[in-house]
N, C-alpha and C. Protein backbone atom coordinates (compact mmCIF):
# COMPACT_ATOMS: atom_id res chain seq x y z
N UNK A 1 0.85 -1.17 0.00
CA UNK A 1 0.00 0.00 0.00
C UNK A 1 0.90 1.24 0.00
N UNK A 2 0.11 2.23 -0.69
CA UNK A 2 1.18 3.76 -0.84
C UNK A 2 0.71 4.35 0.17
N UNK A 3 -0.11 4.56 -0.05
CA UNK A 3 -1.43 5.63 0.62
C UNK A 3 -2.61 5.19 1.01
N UNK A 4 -3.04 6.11 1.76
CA UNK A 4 -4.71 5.56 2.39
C UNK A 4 -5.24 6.94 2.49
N UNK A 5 -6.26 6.93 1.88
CA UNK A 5 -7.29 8.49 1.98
C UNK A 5 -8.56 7.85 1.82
N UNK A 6 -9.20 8.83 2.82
CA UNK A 6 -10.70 8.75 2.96
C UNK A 6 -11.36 8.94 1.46
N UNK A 7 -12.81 8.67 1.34
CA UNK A 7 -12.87 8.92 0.01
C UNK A 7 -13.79 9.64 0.20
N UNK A 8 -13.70 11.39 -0.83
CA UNK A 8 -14.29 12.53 -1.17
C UNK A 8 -15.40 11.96 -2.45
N UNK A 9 -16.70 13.24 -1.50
CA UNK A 9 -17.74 12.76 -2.77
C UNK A 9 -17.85 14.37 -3.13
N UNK A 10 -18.16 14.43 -4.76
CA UNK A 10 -18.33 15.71 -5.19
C UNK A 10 -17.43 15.92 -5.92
N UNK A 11 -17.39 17.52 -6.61
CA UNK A 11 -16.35 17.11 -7.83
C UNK A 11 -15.68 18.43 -6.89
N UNK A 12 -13.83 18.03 -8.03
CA UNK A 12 -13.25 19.30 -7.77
C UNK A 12 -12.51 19.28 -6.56
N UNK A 13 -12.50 17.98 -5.79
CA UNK A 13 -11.93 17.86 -4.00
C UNK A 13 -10.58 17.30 -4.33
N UNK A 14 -10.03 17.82 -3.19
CA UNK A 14 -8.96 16.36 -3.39
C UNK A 14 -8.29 16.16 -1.76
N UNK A 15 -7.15 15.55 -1.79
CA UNK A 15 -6.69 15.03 -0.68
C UNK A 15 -5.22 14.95 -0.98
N UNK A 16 -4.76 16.23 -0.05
CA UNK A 16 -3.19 16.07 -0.24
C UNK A 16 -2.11 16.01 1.41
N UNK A 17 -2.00 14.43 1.47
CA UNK A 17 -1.20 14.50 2.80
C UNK A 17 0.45 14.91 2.02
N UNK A 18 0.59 15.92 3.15
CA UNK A 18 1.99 16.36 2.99
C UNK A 18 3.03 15.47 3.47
N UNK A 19 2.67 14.62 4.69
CA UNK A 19 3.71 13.46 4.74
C UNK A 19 3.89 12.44 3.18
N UNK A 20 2.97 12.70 2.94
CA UNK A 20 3.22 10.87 1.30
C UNK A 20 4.50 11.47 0.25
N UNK A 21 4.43 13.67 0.22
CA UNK A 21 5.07 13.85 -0.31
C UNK A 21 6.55 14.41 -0.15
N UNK A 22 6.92 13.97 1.23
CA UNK A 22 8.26 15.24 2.04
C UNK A 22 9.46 14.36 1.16
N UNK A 23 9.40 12.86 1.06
CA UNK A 23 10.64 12.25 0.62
C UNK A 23 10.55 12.83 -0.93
N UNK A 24 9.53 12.96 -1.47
CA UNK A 24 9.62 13.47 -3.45
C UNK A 24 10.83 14.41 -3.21
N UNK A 25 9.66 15.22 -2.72
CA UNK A 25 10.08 16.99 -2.46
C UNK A 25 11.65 17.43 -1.94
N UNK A 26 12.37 16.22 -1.14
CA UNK A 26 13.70 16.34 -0.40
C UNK A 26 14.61 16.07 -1.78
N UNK A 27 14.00 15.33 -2.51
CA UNK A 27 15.19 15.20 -3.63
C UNK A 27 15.54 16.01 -5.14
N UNK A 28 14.30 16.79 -4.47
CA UNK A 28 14.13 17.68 -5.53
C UNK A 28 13.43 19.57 -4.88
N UNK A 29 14.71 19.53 -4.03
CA UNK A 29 14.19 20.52 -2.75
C UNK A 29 13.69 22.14 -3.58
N UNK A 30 14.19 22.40 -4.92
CA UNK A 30 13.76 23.76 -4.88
C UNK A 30 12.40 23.47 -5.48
N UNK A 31 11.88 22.61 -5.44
CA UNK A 31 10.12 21.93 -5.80
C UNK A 31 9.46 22.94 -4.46
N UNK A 32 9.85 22.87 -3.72
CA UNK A 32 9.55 22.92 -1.95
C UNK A 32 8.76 24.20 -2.06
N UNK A 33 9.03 25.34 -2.69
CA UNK A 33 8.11 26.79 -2.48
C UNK A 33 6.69 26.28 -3.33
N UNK A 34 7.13 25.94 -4.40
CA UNK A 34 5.53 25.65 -5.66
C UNK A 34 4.87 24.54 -5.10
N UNK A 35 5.31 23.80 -4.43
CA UNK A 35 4.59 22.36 -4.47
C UNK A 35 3.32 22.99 -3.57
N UNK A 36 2.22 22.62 -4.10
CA UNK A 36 0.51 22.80 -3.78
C UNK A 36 0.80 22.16 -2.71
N UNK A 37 1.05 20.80 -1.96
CA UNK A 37 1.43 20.40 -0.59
C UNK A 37 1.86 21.42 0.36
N UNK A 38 2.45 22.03 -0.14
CA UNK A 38 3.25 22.56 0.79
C UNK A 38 2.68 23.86 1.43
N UNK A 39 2.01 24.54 -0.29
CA UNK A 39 1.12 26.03 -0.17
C UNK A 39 -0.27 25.88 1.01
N UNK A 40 -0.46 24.67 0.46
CA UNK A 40 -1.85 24.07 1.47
C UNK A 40 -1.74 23.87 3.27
N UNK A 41 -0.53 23.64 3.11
CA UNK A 41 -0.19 23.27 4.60
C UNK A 41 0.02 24.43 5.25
N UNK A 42 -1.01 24.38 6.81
CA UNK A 42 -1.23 26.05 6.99
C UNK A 42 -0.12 25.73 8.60
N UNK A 43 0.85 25.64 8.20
CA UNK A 43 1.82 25.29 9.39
C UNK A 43 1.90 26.67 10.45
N UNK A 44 2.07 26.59 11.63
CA UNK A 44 2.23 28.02 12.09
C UNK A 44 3.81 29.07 11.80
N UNK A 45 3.81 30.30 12.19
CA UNK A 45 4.88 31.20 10.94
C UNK A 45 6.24 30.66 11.32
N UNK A 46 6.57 30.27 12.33
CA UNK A 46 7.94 29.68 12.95
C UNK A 46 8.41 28.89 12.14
N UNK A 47 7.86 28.35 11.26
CA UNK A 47 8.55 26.98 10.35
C UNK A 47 8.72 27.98 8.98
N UNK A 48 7.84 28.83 8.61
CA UNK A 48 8.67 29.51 7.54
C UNK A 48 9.83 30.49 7.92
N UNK A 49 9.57 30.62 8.87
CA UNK A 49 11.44 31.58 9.31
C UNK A 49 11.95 30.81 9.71
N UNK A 50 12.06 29.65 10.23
CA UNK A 50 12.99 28.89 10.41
C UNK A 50 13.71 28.45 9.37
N UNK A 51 12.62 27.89 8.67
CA UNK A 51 12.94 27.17 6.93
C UNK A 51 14.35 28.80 6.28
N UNK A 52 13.65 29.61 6.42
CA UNK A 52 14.49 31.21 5.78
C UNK A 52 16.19 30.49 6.48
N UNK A 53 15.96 30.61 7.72
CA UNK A 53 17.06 30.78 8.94
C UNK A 53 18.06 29.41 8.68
N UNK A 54 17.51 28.25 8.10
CA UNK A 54 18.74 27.79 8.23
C UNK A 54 18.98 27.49 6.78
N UNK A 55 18.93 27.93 5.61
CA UNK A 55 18.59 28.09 4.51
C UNK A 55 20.06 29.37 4.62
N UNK A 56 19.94 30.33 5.51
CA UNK A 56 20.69 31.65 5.52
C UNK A 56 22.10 31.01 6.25
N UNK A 57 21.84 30.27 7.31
CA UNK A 57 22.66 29.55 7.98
C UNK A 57 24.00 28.96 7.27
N UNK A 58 22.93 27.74 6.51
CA UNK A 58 23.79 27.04 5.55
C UNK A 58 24.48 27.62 4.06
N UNK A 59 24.25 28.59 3.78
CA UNK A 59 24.21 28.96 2.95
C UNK A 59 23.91 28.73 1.89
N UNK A 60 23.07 28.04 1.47
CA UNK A 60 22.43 27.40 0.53
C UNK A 60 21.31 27.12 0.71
N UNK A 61 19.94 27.06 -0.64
CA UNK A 61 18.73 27.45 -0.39
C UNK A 61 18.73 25.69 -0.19
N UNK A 62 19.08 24.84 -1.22
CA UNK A 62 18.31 23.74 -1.50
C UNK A 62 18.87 22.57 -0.43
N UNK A 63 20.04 23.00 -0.26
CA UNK A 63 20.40 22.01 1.61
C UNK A 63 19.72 22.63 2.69
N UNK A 64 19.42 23.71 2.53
CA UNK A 64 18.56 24.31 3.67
C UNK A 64 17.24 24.09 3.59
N UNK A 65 16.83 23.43 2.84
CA UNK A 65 15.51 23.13 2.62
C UNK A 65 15.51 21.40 3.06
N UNK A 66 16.29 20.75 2.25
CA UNK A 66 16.65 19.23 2.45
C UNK A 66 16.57 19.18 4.38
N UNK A 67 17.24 19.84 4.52
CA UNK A 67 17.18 20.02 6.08
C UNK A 67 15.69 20.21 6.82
N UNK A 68 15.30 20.99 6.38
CA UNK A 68 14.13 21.67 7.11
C UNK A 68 13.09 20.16 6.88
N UNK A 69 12.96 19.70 5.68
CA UNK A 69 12.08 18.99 5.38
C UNK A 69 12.45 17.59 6.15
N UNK A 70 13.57 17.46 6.71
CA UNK A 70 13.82 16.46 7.97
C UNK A 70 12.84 16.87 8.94
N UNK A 71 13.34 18.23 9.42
CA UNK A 71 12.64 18.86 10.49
C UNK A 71 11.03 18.44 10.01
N UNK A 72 10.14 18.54 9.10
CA UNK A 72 8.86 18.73 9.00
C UNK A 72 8.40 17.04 9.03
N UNK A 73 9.75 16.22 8.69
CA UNK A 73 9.06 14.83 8.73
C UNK A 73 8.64 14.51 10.33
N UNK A 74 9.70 15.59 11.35
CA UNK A 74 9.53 15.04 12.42
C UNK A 74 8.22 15.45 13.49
N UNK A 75 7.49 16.13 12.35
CA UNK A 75 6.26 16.66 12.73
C UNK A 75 4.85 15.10 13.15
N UNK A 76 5.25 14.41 11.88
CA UNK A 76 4.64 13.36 12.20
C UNK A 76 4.22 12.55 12.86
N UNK A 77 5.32 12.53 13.77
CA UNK A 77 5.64 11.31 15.42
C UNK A 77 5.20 12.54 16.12
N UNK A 78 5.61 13.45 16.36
CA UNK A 78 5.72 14.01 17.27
C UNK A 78 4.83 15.37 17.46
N UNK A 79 4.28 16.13 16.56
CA UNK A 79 2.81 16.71 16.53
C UNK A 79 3.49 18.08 16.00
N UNK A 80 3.30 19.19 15.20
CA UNK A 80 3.49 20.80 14.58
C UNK A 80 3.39 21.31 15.57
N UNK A 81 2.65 21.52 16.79
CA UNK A 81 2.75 22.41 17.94
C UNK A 81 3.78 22.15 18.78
N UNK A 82 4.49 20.71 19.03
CA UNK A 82 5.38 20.65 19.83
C UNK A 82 6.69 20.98 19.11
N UNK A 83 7.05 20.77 17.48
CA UNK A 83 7.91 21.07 17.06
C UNK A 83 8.16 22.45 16.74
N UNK A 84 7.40 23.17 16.48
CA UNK A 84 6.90 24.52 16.62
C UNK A 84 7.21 25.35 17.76
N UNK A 85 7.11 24.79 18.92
CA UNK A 85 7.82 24.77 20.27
C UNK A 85 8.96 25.12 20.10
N UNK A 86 9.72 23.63 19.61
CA UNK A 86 11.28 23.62 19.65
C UNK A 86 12.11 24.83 18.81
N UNK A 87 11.48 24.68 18.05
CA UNK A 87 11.50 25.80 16.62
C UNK A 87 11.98 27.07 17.44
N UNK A 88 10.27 27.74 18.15
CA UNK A 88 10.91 28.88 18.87
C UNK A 88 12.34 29.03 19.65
N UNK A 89 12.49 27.98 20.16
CA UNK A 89 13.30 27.37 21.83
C UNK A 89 14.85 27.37 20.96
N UNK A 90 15.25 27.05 19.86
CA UNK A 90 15.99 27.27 19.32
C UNK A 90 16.32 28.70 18.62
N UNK A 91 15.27 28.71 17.81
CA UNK A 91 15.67 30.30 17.12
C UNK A 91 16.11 31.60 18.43
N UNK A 92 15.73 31.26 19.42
CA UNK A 92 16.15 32.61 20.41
C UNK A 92 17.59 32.23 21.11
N UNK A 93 17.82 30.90 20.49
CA UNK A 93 19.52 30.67 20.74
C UNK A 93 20.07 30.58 19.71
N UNK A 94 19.56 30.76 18.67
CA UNK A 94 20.22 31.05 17.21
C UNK A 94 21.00 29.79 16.94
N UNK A 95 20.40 28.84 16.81
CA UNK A 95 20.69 27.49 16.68
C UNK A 95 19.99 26.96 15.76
N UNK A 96 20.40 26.77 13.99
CA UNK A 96 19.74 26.32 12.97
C UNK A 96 19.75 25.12 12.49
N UNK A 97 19.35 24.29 12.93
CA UNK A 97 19.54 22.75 12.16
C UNK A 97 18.83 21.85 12.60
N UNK A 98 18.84 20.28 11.53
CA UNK A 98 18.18 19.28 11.97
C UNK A 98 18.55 18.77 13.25
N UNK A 99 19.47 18.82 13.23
CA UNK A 99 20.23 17.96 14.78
C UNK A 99 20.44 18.78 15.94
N UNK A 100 20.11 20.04 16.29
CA UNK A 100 19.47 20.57 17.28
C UNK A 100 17.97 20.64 17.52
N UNK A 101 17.88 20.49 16.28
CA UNK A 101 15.50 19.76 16.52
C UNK A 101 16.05 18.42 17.26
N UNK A 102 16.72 17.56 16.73
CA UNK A 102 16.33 16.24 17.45
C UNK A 102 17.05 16.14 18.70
N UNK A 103 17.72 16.69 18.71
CA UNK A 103 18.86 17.11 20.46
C UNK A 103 17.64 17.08 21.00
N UNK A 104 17.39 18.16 21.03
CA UNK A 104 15.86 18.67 21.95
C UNK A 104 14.85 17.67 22.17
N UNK A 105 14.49 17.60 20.87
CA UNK A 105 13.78 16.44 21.12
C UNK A 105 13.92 14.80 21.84
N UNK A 106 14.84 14.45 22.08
CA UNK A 106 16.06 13.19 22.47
C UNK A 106 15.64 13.64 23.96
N UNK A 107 16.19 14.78 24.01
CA UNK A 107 16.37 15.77 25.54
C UNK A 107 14.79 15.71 26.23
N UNK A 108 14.13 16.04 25.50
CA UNK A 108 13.06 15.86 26.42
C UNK A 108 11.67 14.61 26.65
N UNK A 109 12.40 13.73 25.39
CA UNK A 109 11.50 12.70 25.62
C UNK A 109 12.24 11.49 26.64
N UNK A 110 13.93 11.28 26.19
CA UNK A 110 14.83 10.44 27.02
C UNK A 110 14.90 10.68 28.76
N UNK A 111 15.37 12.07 28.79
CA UNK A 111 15.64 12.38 30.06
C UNK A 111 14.65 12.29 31.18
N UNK A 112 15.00 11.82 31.95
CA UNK A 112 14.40 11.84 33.49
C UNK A 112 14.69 13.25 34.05
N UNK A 113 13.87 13.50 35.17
CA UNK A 113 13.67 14.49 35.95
C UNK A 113 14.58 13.84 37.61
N UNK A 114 15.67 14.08 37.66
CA UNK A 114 15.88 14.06 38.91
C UNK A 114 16.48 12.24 38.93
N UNK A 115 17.07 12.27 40.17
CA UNK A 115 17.62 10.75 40.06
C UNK A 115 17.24 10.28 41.48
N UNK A 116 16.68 8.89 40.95
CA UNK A 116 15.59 7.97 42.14
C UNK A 116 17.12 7.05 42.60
N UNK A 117 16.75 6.90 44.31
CA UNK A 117 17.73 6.18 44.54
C UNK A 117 17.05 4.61 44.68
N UNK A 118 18.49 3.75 44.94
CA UNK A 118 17.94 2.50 44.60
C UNK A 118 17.18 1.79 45.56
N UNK A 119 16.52 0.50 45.58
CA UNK A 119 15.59 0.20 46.60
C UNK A 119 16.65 -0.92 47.49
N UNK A 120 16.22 -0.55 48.81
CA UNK A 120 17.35 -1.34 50.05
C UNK A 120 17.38 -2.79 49.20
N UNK A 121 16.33 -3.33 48.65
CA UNK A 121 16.53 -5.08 48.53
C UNK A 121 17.73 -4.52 47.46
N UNK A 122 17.70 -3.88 46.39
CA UNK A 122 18.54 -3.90 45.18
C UNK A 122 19.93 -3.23 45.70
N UNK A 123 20.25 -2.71 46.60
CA UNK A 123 21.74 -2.67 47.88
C UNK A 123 21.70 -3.83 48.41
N UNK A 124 21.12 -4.41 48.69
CA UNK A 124 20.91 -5.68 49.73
C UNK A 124 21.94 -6.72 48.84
N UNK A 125 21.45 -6.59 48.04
CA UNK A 125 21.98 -7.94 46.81
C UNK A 125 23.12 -7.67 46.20
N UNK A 126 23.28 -6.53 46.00
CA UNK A 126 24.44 -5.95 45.83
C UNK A 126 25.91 -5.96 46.62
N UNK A 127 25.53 -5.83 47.67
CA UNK A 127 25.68 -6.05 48.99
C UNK A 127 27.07 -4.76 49.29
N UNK A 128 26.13 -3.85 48.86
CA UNK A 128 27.07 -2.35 48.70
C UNK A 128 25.98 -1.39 49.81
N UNK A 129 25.13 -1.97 50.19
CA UNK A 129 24.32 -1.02 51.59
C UNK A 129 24.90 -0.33 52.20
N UNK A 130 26.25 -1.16 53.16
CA UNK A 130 26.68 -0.23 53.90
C UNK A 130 27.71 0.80 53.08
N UNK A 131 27.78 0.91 51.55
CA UNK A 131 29.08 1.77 51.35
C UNK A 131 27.77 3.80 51.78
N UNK A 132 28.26 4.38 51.71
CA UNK A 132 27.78 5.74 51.98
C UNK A 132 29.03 6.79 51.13
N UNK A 133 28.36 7.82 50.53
CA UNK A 133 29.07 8.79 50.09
C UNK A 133 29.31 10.20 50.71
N UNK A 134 29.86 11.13 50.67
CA UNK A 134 29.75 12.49 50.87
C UNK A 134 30.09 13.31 50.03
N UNK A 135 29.63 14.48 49.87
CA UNK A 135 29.70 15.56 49.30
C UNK A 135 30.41 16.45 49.63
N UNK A 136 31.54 16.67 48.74
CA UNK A 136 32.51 18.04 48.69
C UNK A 136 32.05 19.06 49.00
N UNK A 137 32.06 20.33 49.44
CA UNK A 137 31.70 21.38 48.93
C UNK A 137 32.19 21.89 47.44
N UNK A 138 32.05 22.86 47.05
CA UNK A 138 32.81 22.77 45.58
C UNK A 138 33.73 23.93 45.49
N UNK A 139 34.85 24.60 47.43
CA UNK A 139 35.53 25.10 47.20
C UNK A 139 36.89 24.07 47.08
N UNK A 140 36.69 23.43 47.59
CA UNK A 140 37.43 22.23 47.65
C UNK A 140 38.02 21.74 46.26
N UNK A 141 37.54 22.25 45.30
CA UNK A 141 37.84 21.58 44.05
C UNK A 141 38.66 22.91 43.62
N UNK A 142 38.41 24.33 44.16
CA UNK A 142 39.61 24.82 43.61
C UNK A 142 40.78 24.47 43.93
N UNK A 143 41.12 24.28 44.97
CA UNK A 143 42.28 23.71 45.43
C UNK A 143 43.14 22.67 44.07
N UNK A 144 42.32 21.96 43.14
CA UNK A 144 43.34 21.77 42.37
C UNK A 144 43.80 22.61 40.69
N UNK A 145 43.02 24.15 41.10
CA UNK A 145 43.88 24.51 40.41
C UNK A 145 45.12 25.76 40.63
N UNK A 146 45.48 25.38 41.69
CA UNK A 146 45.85 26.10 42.65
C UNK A 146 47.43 24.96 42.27
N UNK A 147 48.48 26.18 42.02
CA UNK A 147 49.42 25.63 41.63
C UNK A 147 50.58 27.05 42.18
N UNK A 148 51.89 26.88 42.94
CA UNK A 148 52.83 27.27 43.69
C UNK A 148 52.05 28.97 44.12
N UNK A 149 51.05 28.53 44.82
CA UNK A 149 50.30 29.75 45.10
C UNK A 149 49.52 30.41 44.10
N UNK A 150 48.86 30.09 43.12
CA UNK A 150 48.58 31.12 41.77
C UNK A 150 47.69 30.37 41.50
N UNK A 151 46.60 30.48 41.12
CA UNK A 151 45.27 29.95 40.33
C UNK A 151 45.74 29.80 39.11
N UNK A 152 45.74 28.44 38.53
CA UNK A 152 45.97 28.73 36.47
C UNK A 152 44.65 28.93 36.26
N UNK A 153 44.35 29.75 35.31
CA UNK A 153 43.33 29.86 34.46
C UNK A 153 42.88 29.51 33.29
C-alpha cells in the first residue's frame, strides 16, 4: 500500500497529505516553495522563518531546505505544535539545524527528571548497603587549580 485516503464525494476535491510527499520533495528541494502540498499546509509562521534561517545559515537554499524537510518529517511522530515549540526554543539561541530539533527532542523525551535512589533489597543484593558517600563542597575543588600559590586559568 502507498497511501490511504478517505474517500471525497463531489467534484473538484482532493486530498493532499503532505507526509506521502516530504521524501519526493527532499530530492528535488527547490520543488519545496511551488509544491501545492506545501502552499496548502497552513503550518504556524515559525517553520517559515525557520525554513528562511537555516537556509541563511547554511548557505544554501536547497540544503537548507533538504534540512528543514527532515525537520517537518519530524512533525509526524511528534505533533506541529510541539515542534513549533522547539523551533521557537531554538531560534532565540540562534541554533539552525536538523540535529538541534532532534537534540531537543532526544532531551526531552529520554531524560528523566531528577535521580531515584535505589531500593534497600537492590543494595541488599548488591551487597554495597553499607558503602555511603559524601559531598565536597565545591571550594574544595579549587584547590586543584591552585598551583605554587597562583590559580591557572
Amino acid at each position: 500500500m502507498v497511501a490511504e485516503h478517505d474517500r471525497l464525494f463531489g467534484k473538484n476535491k482532493e486530498v493532499l497529505n503532505p507526509y506521502h510527499y516530504l521524501s519526493v520533495i527532499r530530492k528535488k528541494a527547490r520543488a519545496y516553495e511551488q509544491a501545492k502540498v506545501i502552499q496548502d499546509w497552513n503550518l504556524p509562521e515559525i517553520y517559515t522563518e525557520y525554513h528562511r534561517l537555516i537556509q541563511a545559515h547554511l548557505g544554501s537554499k536547497s540544503k537548507g531546505t533538504r534540512e528543514f524537510i527532515d525537520i517537518l518529517r519530524l512533525t509526524e511522530e511528534y505533533s506541529v505544535p510541539t515542534i513549533a515549540r522547539i523551533l521557537k526554543e531554538l531560534d532565540q539561541k540562534n541554533r539552525y539545524s536538523y540535529q538541534d530539533v532532534l537534540s531537543v527532542l532526544r532531551y526531552q523525551t529520554q531524560c528523566t527528571t531528577g535521580t531515584q535512589y535505589l531500593a534497600d533489597d537492590i543494595l541488599k543484593e548488591l551487597n554495597i548497603e553499607h558503602i555511603h558517600t559524601t559531598h565536597l563542597p565545591l571550594s574544595e575543588y579549587d584547590s586543584l587549580l591552585v598551583k605554587g600559590g597562583e590559580i591557572n586559568g
